[in-house]
PDB file of N, CA and C in Angstrom:
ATOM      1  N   UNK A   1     -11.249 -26.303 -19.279  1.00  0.00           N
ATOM      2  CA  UNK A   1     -12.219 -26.649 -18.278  1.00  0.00           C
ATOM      3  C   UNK A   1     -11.539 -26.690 -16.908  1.00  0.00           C
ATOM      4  N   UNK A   2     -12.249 -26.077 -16.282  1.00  0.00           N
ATOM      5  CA  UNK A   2     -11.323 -26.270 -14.455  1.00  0.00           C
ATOM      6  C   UNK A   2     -11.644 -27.399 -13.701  1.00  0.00           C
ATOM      7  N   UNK A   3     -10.960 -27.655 -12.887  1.00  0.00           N
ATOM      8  CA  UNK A   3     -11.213 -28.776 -12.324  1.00  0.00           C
ATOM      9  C   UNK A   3     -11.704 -28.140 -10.729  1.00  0.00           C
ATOM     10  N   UNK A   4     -12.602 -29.328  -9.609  1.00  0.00           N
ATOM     11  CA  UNK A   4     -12.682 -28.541  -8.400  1.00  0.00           C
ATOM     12  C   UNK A   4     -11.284 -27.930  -7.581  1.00  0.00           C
ATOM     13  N   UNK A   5     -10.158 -28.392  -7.661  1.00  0.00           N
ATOM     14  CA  UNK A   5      -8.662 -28.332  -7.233  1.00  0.00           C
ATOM     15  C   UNK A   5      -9.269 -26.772  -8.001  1.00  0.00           C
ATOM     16  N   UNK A   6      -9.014 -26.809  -9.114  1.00  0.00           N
ATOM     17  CA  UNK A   6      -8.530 -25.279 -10.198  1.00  0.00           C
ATOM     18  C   UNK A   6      -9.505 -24.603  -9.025  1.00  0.00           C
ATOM     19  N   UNK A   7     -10.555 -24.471  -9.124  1.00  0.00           N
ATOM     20  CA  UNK A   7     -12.002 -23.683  -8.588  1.00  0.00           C
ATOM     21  C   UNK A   7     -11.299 -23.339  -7.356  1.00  0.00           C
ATOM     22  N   UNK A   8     -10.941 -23.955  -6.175  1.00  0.00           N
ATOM     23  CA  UNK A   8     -10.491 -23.702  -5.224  1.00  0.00           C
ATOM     24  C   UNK A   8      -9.255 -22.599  -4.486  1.00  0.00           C
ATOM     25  N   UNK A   9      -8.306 -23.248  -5.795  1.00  0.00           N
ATOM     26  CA  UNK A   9      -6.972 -22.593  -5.691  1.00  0.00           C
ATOM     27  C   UNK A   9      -6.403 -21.473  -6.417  1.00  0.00           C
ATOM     28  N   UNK A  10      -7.458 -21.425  -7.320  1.00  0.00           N
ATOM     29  CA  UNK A  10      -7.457 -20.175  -8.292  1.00  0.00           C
ATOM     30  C   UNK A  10      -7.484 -18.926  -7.626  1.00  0.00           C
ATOM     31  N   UNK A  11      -8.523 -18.518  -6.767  1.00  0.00           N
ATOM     32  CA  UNK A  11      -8.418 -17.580  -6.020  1.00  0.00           C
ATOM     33  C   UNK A  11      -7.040 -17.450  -5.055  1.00  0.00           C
ATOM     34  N   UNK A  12      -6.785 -17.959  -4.687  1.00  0.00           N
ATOM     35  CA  UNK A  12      -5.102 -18.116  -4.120  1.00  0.00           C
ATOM     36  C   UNK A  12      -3.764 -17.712  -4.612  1.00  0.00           C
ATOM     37  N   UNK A  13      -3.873 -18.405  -6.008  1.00  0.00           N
ATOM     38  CA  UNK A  13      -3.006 -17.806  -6.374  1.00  0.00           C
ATOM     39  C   UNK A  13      -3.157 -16.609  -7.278  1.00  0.00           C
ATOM     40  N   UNK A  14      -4.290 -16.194  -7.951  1.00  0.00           N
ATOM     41  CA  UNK A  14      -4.375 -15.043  -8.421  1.00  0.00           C
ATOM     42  C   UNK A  14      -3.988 -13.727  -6.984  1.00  0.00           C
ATOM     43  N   UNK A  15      -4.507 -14.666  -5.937  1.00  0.00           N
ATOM     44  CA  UNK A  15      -4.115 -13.126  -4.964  1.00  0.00           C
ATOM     45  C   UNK A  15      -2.345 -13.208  -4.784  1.00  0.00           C
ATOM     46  N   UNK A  16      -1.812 -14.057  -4.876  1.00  0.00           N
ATOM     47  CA  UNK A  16      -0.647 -14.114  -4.871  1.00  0.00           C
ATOM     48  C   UNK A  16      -0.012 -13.287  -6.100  1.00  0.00           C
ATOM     49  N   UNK A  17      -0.144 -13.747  -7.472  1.00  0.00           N
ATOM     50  CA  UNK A  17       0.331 -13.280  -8.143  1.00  0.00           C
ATOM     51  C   UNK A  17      -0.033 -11.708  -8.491  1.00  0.00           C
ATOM     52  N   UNK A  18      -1.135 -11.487  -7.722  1.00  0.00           N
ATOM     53  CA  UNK A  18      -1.608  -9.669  -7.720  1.00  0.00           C
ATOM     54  C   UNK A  18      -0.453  -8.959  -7.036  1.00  0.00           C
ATOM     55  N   UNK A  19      -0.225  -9.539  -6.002  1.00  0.00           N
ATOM     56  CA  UNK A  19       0.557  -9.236  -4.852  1.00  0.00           C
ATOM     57  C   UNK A  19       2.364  -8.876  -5.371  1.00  0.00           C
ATOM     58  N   UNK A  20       2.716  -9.749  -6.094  1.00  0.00           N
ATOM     59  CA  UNK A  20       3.725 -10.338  -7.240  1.00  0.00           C
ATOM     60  C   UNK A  20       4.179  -9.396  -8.118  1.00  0.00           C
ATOM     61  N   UNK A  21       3.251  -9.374  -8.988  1.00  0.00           N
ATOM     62  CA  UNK A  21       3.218  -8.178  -9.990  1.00  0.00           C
ATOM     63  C   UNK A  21       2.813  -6.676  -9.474  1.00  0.00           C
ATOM     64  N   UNK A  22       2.239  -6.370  -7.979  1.00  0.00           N
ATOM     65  CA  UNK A  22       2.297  -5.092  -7.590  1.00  0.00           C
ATOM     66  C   UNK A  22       3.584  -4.469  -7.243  1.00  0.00           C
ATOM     67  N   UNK A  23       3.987  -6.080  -6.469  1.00  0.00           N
ATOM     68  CA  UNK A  23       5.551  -5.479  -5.896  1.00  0.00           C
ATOM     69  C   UNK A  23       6.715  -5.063  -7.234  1.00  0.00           C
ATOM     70  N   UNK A  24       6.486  -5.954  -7.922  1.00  0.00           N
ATOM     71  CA  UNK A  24       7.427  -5.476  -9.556  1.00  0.00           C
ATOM     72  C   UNK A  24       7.172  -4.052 -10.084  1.00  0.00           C
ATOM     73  N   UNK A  25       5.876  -3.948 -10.281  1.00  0.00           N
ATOM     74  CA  UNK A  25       5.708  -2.728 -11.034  1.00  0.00           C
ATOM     75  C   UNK A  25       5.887  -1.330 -10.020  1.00  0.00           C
ATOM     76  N   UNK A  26       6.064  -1.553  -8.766  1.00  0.00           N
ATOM     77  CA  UNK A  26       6.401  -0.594  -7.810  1.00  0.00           C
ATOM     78  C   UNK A  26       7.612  -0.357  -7.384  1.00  0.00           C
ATOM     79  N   UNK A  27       8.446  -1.469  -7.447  1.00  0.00           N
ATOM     80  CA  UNK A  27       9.438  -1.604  -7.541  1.00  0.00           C
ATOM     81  C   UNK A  27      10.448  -0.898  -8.946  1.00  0.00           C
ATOM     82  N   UNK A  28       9.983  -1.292 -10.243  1.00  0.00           N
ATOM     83  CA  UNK A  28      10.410  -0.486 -11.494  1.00  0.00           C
ATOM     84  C   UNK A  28      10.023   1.124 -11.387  1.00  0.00           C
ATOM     85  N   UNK A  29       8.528   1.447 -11.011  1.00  0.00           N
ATOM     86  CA  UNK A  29       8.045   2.725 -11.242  1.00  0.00           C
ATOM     87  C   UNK A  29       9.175   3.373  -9.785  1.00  0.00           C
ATOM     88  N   UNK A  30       9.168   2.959  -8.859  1.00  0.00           N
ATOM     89  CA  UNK A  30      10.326   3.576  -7.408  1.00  0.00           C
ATOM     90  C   UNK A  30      11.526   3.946  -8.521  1.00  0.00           C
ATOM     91  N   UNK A  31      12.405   3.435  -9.009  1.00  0.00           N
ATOM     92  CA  UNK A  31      13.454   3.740  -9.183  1.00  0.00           C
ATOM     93  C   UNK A  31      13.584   4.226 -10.540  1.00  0.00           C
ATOM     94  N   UNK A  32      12.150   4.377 -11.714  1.00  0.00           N
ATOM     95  CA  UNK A  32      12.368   5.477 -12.788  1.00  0.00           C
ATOM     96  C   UNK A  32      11.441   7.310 -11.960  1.00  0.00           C
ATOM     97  N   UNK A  33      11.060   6.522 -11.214  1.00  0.00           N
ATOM     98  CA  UNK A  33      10.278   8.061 -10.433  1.00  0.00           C
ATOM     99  C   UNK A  33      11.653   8.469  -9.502  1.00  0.00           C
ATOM    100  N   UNK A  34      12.262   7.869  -8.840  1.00  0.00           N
ATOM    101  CA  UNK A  34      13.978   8.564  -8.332  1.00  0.00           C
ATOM    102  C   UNK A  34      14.296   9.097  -9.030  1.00  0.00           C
ATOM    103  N   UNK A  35      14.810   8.419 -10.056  1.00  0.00           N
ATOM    104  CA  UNK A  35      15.836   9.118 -11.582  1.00  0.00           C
ATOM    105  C   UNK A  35      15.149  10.130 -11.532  1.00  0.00           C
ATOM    106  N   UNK A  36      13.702  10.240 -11.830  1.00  0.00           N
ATOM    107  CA  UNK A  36      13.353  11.646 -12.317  1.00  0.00           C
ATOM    108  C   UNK A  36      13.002  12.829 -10.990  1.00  0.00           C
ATOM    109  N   UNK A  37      13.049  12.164 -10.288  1.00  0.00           N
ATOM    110  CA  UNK A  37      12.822  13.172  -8.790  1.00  0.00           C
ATOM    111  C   UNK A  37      14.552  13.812  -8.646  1.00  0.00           C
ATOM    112  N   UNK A  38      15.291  13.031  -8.806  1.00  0.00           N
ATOM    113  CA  UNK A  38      16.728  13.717  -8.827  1.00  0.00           C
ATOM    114  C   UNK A  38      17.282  14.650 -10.263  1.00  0.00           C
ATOM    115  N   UNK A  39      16.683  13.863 -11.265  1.00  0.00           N
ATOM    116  CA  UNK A  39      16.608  15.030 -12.465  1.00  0.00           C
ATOM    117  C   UNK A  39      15.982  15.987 -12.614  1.00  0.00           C
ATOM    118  N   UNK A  40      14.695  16.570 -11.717  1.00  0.00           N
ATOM    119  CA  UNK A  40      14.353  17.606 -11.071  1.00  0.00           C
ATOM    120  C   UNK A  40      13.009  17.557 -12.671  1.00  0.00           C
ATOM    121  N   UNK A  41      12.387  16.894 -12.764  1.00  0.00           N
ATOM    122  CA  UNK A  41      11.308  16.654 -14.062  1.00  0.00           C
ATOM    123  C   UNK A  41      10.260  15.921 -13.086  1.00  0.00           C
ATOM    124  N   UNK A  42       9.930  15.768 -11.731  1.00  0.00           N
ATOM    125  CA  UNK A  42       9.090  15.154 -11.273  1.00  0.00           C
ATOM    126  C   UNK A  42       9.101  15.619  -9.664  1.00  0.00           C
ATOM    127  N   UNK A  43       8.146  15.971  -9.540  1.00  0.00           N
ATOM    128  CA  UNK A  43       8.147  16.258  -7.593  1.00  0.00           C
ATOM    129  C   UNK A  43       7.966  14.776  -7.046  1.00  0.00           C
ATOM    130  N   UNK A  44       8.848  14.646  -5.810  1.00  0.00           N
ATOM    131  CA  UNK A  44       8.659  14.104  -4.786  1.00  0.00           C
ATOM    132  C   UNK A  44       7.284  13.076  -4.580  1.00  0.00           C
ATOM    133  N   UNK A  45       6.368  14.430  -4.547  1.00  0.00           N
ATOM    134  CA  UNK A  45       4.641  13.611  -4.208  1.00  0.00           C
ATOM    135  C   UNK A  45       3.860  13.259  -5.375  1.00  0.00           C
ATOM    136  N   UNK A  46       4.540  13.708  -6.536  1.00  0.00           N
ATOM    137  CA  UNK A  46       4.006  13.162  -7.897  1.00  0.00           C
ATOM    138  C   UNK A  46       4.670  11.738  -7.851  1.00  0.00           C
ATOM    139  N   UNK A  47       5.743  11.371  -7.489  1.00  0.00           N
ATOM    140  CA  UNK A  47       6.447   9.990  -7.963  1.00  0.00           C
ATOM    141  C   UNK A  47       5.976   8.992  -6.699  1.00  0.00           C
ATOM    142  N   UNK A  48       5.103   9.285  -5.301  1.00  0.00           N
ATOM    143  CA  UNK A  48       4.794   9.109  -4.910  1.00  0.00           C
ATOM    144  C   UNK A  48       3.791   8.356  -4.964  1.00  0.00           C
ATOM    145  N   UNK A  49       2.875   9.192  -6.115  1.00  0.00           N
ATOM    146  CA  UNK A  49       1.351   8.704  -6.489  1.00  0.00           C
ATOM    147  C   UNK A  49       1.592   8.027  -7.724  1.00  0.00           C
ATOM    148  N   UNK A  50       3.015   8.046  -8.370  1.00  0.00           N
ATOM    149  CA  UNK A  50       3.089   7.159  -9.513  1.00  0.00           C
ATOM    150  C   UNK A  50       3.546   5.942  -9.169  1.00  0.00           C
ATOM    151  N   UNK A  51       3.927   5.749  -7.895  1.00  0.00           N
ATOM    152  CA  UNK A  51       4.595   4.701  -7.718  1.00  0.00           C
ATOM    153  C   UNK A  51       3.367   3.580  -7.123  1.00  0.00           C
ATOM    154  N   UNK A  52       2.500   4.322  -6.356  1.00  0.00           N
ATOM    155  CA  UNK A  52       1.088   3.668  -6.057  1.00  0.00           C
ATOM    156  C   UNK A  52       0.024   3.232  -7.116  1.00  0.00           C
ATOM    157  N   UNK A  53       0.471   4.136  -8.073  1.00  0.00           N
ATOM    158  CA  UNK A  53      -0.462   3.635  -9.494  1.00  0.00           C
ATOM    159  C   UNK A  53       0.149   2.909 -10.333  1.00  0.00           C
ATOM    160  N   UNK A  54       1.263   2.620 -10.736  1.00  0.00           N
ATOM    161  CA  UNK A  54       2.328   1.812 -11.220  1.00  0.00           C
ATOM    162  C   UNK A  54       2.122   0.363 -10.466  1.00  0.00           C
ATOM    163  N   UNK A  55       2.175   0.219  -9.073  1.00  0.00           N
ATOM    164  CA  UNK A  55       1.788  -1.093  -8.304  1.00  0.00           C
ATOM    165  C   UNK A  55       0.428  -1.289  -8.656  1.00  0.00           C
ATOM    166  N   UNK A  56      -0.228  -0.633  -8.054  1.00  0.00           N
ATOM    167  CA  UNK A  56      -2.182  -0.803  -8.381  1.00  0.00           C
ATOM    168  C   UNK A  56      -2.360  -1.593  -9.797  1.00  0.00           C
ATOM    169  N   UNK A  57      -1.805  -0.755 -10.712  1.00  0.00           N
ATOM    170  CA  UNK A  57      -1.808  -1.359 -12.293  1.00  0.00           C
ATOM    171  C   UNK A  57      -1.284  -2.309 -13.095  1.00  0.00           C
ATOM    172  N   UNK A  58       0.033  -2.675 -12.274  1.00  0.00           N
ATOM    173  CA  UNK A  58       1.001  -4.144 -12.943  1.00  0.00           C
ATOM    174  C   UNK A  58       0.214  -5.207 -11.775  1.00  0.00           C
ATOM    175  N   UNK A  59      -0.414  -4.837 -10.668  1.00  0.00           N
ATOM    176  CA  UNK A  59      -1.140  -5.990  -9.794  1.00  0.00           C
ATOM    177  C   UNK A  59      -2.255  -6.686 -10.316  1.00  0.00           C
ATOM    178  N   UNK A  60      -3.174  -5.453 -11.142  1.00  0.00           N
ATOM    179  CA  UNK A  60      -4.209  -5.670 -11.391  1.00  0.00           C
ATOM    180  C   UNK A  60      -4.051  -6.588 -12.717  1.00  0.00           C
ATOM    181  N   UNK A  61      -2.922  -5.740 -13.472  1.00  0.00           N
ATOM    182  CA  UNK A  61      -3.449  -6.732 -14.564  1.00  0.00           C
ATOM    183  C   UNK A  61      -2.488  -8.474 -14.540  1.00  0.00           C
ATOM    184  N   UNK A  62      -1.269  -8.376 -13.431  1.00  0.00           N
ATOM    185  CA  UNK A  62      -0.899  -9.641 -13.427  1.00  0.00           C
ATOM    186  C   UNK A  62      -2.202 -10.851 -12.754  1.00  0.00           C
ATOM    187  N   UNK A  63      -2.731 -10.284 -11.859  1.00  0.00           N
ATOM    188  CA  UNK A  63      -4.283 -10.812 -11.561  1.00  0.00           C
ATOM    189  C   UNK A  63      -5.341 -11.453 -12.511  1.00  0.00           C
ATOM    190  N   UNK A  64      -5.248 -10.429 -13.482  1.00  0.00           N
ATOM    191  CA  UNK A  64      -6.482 -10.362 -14.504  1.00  0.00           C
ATOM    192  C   UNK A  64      -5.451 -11.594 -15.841  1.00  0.00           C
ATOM    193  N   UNK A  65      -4.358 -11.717 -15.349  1.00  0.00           N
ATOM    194  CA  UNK A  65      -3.539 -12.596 -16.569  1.00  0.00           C
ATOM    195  C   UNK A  65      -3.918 -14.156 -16.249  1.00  0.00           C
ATOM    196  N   UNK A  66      -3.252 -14.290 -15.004  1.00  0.00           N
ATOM    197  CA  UNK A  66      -3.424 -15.263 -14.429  1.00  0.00           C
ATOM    198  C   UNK A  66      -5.246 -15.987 -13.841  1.00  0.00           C
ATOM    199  N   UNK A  67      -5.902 -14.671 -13.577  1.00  0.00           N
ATOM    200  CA  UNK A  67      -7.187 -15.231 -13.713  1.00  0.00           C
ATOM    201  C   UNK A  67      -7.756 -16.160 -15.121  1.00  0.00           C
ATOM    202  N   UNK A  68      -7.546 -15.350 -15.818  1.00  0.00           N
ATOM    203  CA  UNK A  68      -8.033 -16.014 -17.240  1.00  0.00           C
ATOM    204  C   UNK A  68      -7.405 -17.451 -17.518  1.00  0.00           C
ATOM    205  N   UNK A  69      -6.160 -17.370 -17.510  1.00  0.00           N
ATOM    206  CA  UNK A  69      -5.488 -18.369 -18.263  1.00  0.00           C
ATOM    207  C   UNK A  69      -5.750 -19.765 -17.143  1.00  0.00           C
ATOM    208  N   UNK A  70      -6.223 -19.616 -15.714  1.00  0.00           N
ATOM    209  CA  UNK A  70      -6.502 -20.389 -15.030  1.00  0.00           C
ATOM    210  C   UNK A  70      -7.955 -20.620 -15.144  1.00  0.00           C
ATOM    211  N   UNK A  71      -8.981 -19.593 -15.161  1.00  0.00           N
ATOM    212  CA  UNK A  71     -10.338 -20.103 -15.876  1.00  0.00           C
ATOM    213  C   UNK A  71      -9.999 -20.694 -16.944  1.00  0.00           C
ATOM    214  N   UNK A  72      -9.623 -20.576 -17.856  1.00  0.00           N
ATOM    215  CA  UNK A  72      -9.521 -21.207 -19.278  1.00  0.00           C
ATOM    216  C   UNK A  72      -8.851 -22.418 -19.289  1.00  0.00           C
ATOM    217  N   UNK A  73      -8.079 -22.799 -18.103  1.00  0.00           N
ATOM    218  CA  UNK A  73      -7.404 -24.029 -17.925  1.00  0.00           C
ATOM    219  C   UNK A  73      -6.189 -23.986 -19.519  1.00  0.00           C
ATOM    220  N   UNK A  74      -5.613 -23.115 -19.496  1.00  0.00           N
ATOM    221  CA  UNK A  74      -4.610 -23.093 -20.416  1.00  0.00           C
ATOM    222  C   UNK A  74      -3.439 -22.849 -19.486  1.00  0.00           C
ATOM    223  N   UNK A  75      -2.497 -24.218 -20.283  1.00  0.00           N
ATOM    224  CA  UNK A  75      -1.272 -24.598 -19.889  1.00  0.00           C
ATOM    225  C   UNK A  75      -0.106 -24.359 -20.822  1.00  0.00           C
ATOM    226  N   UNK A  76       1.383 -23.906 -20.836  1.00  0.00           N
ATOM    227  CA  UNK A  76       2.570 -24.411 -21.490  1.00  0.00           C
ATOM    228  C   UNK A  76       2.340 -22.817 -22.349  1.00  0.00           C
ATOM    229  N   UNK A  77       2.782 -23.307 -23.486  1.00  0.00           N
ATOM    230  CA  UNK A  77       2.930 -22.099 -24.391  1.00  0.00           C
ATOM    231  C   UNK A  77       1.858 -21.127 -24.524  1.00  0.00           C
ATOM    232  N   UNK A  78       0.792 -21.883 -24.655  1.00  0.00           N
ATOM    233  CA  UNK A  78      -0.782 -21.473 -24.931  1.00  0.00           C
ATOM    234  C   UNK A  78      -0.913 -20.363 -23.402  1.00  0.00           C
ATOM    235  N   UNK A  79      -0.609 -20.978 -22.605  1.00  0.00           N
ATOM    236  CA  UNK A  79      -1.339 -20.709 -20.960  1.00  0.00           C
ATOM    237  C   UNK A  79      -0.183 -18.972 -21.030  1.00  0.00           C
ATOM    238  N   UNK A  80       1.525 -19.138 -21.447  1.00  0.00           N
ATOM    239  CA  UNK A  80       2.227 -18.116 -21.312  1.00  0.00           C
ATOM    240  C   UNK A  80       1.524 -16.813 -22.499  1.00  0.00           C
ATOM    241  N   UNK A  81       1.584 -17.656 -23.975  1.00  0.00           N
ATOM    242  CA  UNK A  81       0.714 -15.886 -24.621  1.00  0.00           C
ATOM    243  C   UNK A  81      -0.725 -15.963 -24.153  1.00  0.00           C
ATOM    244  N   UNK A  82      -1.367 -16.406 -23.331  1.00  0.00           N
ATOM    245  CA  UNK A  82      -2.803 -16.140 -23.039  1.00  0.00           C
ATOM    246  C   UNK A  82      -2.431 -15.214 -21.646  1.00  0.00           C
ATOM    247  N   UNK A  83      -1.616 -15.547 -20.574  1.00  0.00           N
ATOM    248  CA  UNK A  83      -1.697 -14.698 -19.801  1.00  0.00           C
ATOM    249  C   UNK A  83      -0.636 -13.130 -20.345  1.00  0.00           C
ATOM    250  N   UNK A  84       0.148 -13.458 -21.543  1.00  0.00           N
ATOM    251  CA  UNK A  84       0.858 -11.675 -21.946  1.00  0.00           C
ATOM    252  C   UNK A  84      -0.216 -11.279 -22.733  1.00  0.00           C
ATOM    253  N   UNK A  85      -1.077 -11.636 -23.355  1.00  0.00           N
ATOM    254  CA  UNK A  85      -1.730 -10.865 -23.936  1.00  0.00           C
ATOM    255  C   UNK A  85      -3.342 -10.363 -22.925  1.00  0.00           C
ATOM    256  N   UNK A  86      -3.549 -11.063 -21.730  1.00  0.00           N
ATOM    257  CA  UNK A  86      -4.693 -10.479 -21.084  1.00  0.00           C
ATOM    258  C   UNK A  86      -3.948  -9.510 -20.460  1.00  0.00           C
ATOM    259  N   UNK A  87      -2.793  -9.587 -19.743  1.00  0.00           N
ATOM    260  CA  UNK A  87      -1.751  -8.615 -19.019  1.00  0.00           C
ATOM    261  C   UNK A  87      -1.872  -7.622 -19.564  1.00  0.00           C
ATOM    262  N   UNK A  88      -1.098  -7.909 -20.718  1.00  0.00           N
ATOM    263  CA  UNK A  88      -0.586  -6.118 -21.314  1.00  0.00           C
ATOM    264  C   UNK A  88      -1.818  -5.617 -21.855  1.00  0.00           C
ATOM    265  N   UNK A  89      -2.754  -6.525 -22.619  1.00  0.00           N
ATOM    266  CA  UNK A  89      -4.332  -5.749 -22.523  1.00  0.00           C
ATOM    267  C   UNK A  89      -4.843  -4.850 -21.123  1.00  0.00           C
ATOM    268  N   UNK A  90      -4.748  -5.459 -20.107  1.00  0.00           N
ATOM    269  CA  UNK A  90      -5.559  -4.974 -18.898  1.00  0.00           C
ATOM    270  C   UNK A  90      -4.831  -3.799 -18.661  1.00  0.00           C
ATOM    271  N   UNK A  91      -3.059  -3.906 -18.482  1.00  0.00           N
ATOM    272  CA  UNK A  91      -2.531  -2.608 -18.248  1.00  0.00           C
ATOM    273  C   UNK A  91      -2.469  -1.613 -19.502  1.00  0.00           C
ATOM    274  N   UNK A  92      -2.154  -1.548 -20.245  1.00  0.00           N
ATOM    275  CA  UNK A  92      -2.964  -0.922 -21.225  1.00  0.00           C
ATOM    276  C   UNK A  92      -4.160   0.385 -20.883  1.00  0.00           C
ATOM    277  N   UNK A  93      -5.164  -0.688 -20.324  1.00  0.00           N
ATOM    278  CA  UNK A  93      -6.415  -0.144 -19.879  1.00  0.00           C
ATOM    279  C   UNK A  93      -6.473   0.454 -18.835  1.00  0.00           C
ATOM    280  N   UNK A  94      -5.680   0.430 -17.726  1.00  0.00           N
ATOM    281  CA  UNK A  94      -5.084   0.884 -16.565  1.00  0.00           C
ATOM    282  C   UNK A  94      -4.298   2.150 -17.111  1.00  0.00           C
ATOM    283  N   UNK A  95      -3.268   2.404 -17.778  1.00  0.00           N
ATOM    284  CA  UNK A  95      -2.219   3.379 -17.720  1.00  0.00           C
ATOM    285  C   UNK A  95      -3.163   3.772 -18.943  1.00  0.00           C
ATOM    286  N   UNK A  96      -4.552   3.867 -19.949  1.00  0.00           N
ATOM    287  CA  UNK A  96      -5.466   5.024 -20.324  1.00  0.00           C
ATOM    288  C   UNK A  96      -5.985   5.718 -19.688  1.00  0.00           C
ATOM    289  N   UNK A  97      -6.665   4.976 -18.332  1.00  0.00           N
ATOM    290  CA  UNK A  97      -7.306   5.326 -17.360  1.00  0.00           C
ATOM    291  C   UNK A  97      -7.140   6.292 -16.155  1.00  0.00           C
ATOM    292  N   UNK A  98      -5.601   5.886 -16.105  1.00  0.00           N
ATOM    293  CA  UNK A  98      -4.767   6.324 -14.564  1.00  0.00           C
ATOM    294  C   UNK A  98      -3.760   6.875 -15.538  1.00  0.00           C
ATOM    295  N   UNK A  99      -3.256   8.345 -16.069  1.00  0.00           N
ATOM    296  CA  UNK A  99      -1.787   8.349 -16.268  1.00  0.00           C
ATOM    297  C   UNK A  99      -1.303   8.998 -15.024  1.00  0.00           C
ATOM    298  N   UNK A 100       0.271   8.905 -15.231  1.00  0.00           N
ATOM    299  CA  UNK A 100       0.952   8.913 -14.108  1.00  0.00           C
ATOM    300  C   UNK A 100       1.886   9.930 -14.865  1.00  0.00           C
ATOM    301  N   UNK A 101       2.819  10.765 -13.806  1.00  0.00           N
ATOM    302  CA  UNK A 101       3.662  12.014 -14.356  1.00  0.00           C
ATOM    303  C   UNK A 101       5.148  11.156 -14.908  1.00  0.00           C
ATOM    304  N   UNK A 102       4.813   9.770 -14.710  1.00  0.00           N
ATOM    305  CA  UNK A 102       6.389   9.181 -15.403  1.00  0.00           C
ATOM    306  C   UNK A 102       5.817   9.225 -16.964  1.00  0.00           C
ATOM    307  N   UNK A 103       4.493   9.252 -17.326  1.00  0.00           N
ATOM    308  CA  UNK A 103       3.713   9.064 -18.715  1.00  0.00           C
ATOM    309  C   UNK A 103       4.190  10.320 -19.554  1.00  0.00           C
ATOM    310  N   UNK A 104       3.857  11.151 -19.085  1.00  0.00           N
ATOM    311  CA  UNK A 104       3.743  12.706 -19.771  1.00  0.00           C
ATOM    312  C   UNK A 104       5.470  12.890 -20.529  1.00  0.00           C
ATOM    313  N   UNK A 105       5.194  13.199 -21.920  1.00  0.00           N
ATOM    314  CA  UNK A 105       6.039  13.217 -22.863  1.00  0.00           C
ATOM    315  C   UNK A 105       7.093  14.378 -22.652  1.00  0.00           C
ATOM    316  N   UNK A 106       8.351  14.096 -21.348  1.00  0.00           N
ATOM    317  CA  UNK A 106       9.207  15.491 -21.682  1.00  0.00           C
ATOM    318  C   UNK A 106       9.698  16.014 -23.407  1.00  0.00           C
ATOM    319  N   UNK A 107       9.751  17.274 -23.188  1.00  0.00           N
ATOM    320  CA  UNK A 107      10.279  17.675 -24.471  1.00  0.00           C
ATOM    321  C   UNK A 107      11.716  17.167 -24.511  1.00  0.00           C
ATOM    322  N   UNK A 108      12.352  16.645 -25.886  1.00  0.00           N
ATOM    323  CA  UNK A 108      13.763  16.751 -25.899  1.00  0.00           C
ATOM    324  C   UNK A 108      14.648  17.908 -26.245  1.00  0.00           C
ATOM    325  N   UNK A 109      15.941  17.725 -25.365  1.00  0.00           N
ATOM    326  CA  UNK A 109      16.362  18.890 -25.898  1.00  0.00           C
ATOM    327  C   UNK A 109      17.451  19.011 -26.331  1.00  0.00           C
ATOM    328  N   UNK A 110      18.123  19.446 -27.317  1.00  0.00           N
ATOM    329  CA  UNK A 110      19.200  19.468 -27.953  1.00  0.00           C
ATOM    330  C   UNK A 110      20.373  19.856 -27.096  1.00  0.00           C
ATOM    331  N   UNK A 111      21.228  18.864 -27.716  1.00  0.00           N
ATOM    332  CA  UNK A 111      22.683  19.240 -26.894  1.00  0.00           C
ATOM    333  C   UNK A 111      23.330  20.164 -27.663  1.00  0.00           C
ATOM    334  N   UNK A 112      24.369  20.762 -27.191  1.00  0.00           N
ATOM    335  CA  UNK A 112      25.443  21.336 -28.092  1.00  0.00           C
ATOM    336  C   UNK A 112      26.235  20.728 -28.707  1.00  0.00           C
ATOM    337  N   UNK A 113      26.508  20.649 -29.878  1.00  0.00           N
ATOM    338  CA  UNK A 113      28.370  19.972 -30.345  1.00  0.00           C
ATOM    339  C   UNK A 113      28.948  20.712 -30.070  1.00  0.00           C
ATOM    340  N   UNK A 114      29.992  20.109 -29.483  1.00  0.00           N
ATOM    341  CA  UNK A 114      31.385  20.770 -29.429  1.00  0.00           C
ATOM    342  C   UNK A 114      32.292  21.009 -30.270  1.00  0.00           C
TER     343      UNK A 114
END
């Protein structure tokens, strides 16, 4: 049950923690979209738009984690798997929706033995 405090501040910090989890997941997707922009498996303006959809999508669903578990007034252990499991649900639903060229399955390829 929320309290008027919860009602108030909820919106606050869900925009915070959107904000939070955009910068993380843009931050991770920047530097596996480098690797692959220098391994020559990803253009420039593709890792560009993955890196904008990578933020968009870890924002949204750290948002959508923290929304819930603060409507629901769940705290401690309960409050931590209630917001990983709305999270990785929402992104999930995000990276079906949106794939990105870090998604797409390179082929592997065999090395030589020496």
């Amino acid at each position: 049950m929320t309290t008027p405090t919860t009602t108030r501040i909820l919106p606050v910090i869900t925009a915070s923690a959107a904000a939070t989890g955009a910068l993380v997941g843009g931050t991770v997707a920047a530097v596996r979209s480098t690797i692959a922009v220098k391994e020559g498996r990803m253009s420039s303006c593709d890792a560009a738009k993955t890196v904008a959809s990578e933020s968009a999508g870890t924002g949204l669903a750290t948002a959508a984690g923290v929304a819930a578990t603060g409507i629901l007034g769940l705290g401690g252990l309960t409050g931590i798997l209630g917001f990983t499991v709305v999270a990785t649900g929402a992104k999930m639903l995000w990276d079906k929706a949106v794939p990105n060229a870090l998604d797409k399955k390179q082929p592997k390829q065999l090395e030589e033995a020496n």
